[in-house]
Protein backbone atom coordinates (compact mmCIF):
# COMPACT_ATOMS: atom_id res chain seq x y z
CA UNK A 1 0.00 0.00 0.00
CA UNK A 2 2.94 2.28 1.00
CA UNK A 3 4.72 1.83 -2.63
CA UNK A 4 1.41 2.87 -4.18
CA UNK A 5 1.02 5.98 -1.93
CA UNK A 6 4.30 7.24 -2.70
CA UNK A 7 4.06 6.93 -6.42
CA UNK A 8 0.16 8.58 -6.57
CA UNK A 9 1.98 11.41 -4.59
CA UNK A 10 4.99 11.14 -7.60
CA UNK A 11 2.87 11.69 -10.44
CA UNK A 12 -0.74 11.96 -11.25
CA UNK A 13 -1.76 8.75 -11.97
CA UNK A 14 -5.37 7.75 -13.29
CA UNK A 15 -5.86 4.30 -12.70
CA UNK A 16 -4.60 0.82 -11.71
CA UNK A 17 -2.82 -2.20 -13.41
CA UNK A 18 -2.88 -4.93 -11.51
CA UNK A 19 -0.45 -7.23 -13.73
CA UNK A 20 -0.24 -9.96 -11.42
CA UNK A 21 -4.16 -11.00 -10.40
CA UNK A 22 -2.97 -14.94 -10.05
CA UNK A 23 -4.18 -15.63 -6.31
CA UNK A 24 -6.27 -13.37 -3.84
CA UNK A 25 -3.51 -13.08 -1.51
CA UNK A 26 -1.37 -10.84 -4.20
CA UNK A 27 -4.37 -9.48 -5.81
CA UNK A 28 -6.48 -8.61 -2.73
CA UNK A 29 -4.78 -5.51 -2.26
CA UNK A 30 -6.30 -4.25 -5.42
CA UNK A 31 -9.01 -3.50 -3.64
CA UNK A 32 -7.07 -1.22 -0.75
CA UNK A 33 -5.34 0.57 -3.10
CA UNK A 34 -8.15 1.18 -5.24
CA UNK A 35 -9.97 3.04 -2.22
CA UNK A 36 -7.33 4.98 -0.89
CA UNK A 37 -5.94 5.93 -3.55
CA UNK A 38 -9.47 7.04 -5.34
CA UNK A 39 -9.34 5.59 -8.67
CA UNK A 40 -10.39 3.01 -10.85
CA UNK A 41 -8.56 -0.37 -11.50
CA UNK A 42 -8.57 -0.61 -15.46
CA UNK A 43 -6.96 -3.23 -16.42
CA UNK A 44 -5.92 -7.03 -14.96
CA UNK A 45 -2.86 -9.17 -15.65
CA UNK A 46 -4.54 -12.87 -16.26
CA UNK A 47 -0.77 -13.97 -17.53
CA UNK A 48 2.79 -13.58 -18.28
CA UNK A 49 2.38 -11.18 -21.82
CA UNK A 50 1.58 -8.05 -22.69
CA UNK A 51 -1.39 -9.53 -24.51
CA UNK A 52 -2.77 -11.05 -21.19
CA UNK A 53 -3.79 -7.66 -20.11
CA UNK A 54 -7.71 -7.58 -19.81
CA UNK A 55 -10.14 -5.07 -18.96
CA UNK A 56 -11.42 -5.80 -14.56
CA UNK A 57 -14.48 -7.32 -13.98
CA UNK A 58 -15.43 -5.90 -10.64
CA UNK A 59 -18.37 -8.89 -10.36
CA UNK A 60 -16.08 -11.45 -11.67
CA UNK A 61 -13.21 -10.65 -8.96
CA UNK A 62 -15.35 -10.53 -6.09
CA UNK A 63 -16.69 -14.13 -7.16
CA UNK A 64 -13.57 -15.43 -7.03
CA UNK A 65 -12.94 -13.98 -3.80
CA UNK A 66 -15.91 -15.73 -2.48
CA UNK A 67 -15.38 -18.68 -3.94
């Protein structure tokens, strides 16, 4: 959470990239950061490539975390 504060204060930023979402233990944080920090996660990591990028499914990840 600390990394994340320090770079929002950095430069503007407008979203998040969450480029790891492979467990909820790493990706569970998204959701933190997302409310501290005020802004929208945009886009998802669902592998190792560039091309794995993906928009976030709000509904979908909170499935998952109930799961």
């Amino acid at each position: 959470m600390r990394q994340a504060q320090v770079f929002s204060e950095a430069v503007g930023i407008t979203g998040i990239v969450l480029t790891k979402l492979d467990g909820t233990a790493k990706g569970g944080i998204v959701v933190t950061v997302q409310r501290e920090l005020g802004v929208p996660v945009k886009l998802v990591g669902l592998g190792e490539g560039a091309d794995d990028l993906a928009p976030f499914d709000p509904e979908g990840f909170v499935d998952a975390l109930l799961s």
